[in-house]
N, C-alpha and C. Protein backbone atom coordinates (compact mmCIF):
# COMPACT_ATOMS: atom_id res chain seq x y z
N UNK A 1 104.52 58.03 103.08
CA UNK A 1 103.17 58.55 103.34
C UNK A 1 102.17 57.47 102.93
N UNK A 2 101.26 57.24 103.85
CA UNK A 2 100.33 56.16 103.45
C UNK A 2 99.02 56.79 102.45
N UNK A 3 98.40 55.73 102.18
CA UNK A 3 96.94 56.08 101.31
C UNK A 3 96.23 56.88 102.09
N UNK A 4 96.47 56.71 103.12
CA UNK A 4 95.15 57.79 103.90
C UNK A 4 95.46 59.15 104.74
N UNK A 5 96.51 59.35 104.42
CA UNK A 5 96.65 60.43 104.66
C UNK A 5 96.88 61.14 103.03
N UNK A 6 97.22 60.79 102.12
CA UNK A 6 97.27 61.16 100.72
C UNK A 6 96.06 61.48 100.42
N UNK A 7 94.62 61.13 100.64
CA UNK A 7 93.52 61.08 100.05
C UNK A 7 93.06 62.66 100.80
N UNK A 8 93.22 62.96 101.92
CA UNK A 8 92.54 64.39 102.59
C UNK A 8 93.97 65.17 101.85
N UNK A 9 95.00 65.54 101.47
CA UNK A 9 95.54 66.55 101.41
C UNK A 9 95.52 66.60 100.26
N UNK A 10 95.26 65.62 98.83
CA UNK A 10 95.01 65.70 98.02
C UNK A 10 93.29 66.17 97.38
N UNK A 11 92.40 66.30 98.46
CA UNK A 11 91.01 66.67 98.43
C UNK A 11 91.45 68.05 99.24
N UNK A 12 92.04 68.61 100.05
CA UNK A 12 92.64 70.36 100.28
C UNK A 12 92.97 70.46 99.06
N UNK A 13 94.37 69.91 98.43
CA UNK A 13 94.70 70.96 97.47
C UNK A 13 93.47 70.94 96.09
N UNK A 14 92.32 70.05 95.68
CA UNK A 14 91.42 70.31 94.56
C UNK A 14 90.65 71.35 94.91
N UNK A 15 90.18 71.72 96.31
CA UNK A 15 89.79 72.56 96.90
C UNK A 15 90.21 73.67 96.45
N UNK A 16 91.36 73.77 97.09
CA UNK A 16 92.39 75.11 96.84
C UNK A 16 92.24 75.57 95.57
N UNK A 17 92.27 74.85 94.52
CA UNK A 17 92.78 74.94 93.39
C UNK A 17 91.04 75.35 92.45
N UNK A 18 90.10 74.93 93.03
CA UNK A 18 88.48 75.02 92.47
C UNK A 18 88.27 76.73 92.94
N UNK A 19 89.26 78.03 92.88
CA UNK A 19 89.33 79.40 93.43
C UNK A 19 88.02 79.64 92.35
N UNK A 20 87.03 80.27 93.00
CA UNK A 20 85.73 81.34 91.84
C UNK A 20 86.17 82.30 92.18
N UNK A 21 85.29 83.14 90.77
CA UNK A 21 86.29 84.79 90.84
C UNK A 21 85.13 85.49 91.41
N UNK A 22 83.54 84.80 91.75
CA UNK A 22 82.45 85.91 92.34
C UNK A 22 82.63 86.40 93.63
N UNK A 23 83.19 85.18 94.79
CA UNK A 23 83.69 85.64 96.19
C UNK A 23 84.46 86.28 96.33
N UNK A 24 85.56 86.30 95.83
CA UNK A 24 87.04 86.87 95.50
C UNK A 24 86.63 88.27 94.83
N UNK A 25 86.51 88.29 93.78
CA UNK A 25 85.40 89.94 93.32
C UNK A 25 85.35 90.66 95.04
N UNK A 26 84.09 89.93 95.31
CA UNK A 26 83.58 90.85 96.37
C UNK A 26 84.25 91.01 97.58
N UNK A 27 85.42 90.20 97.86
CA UNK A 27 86.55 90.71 98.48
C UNK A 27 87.36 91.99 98.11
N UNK A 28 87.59 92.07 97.28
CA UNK A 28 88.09 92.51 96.54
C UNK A 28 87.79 94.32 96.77
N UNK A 29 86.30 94.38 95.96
CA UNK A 29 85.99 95.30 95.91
C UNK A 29 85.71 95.94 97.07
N UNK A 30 85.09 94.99 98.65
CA UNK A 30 85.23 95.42 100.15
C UNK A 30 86.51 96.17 100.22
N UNK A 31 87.41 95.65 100.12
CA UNK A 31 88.89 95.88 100.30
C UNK A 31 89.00 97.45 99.65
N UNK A 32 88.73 97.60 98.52
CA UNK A 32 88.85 99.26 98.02
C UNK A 32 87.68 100.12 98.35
N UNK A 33 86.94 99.59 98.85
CA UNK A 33 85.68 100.65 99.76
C UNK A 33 86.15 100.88 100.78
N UNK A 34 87.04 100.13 101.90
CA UNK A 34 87.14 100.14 102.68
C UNK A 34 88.90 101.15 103.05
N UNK A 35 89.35 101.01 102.08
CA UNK A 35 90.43 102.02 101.65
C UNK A 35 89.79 103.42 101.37
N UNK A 36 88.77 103.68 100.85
CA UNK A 36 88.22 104.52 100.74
C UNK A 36 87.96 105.31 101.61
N UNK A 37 86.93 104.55 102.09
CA UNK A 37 86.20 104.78 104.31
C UNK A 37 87.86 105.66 104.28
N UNK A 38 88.52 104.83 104.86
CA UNK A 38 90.17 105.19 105.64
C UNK A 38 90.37 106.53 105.02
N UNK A 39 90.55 106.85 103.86
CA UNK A 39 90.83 107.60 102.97
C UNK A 39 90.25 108.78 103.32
N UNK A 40 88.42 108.90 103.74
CA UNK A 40 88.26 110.61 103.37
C UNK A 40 87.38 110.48 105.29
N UNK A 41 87.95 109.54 106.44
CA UNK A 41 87.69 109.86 107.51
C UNK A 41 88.45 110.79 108.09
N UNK A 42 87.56 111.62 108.97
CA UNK A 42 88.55 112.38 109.83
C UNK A 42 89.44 111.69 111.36
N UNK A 43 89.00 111.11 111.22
CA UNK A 43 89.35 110.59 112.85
C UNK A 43 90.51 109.92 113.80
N UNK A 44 91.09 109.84 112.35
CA UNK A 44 92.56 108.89 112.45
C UNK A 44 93.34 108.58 111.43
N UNK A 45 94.65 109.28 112.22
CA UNK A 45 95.78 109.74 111.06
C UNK A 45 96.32 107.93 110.55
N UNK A 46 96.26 107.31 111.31
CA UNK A 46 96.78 105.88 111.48
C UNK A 46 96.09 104.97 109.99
N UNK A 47 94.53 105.16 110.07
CA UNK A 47 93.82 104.58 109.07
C UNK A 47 94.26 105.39 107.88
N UNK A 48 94.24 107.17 107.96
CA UNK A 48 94.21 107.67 106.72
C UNK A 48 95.52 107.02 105.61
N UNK A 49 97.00 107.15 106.96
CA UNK A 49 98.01 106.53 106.55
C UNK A 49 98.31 105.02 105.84
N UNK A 50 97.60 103.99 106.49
CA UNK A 50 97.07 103.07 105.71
C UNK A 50 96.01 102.49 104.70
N UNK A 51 95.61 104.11 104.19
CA UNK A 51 94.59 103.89 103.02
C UNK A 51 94.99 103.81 101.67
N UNK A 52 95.81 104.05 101.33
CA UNK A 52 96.84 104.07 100.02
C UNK A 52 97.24 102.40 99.92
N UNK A 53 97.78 101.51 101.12
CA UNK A 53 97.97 100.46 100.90
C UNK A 53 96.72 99.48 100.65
N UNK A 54 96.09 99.84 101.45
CA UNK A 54 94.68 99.25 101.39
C UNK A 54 94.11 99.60 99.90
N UNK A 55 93.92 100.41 99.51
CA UNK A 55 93.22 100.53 98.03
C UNK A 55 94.13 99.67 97.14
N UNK A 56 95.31 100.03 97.48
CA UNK A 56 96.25 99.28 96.30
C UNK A 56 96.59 97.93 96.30
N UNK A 57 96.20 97.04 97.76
CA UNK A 57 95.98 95.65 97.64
C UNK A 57 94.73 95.11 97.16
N UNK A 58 93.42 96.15 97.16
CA UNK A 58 92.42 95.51 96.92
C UNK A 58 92.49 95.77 95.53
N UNK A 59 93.19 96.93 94.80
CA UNK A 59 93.03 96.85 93.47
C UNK A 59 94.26 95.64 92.70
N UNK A 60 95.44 95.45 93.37
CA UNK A 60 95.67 94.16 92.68
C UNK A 60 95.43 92.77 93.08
N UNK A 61 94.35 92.46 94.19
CA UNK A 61 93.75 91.45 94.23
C UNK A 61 92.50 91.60 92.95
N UNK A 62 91.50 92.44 92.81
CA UNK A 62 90.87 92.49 92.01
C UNK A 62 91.62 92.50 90.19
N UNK A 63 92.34 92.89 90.26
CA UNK A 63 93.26 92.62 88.63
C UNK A 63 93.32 91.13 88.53
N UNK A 64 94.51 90.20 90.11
CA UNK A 64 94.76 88.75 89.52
C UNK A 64 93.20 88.27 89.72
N UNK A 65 91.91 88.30 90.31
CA UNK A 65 91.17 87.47 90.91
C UNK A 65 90.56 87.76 90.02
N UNK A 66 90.32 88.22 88.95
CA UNK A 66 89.54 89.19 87.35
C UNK A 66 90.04 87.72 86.49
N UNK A 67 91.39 87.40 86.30
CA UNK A 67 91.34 85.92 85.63
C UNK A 67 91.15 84.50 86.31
N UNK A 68 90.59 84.70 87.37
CA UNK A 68 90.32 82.97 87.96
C UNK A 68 88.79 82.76 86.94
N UNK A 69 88.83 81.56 87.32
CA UNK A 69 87.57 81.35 86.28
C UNK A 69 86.34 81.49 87.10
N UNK A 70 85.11 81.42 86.00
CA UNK A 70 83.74 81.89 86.94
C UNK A 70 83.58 80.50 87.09
């Protein structure tokens, strides 16, 4: 692998790695509102059925994304 291709995938992964927990939060918390919505609509058995997963990914994204740093 040469120098120049080392220099961009090594500037992705500092990227990657610089995660804030304020965007992520508010993912987060979209994600269990939006489980919610699913949760007490009438309109579709399909969403209601996938509201249990939905709350429960946004609540353990919000648990790990609670220790990234601010």
């Amino acid at each position: 692998m040469s120098d120049q291709t080392a220099a961009p995938r090594a500037s992705l992964l500092s990227r990657f790695l610089r995660l804030r927990r304020g965007p992520w939060e508010n993912l987060a918390t979209i994600l269990i509102g939006l489980g919610v919505v699913m949760l007490m609509q009438p309109f579709s058995a399909t969403a209601y059925a996938y509201s249990f997963i939905t709350i429960l990914a946004g609540t353990a994204m919000f648990a790990i994304v609670s220790h990234f740093p601010e």
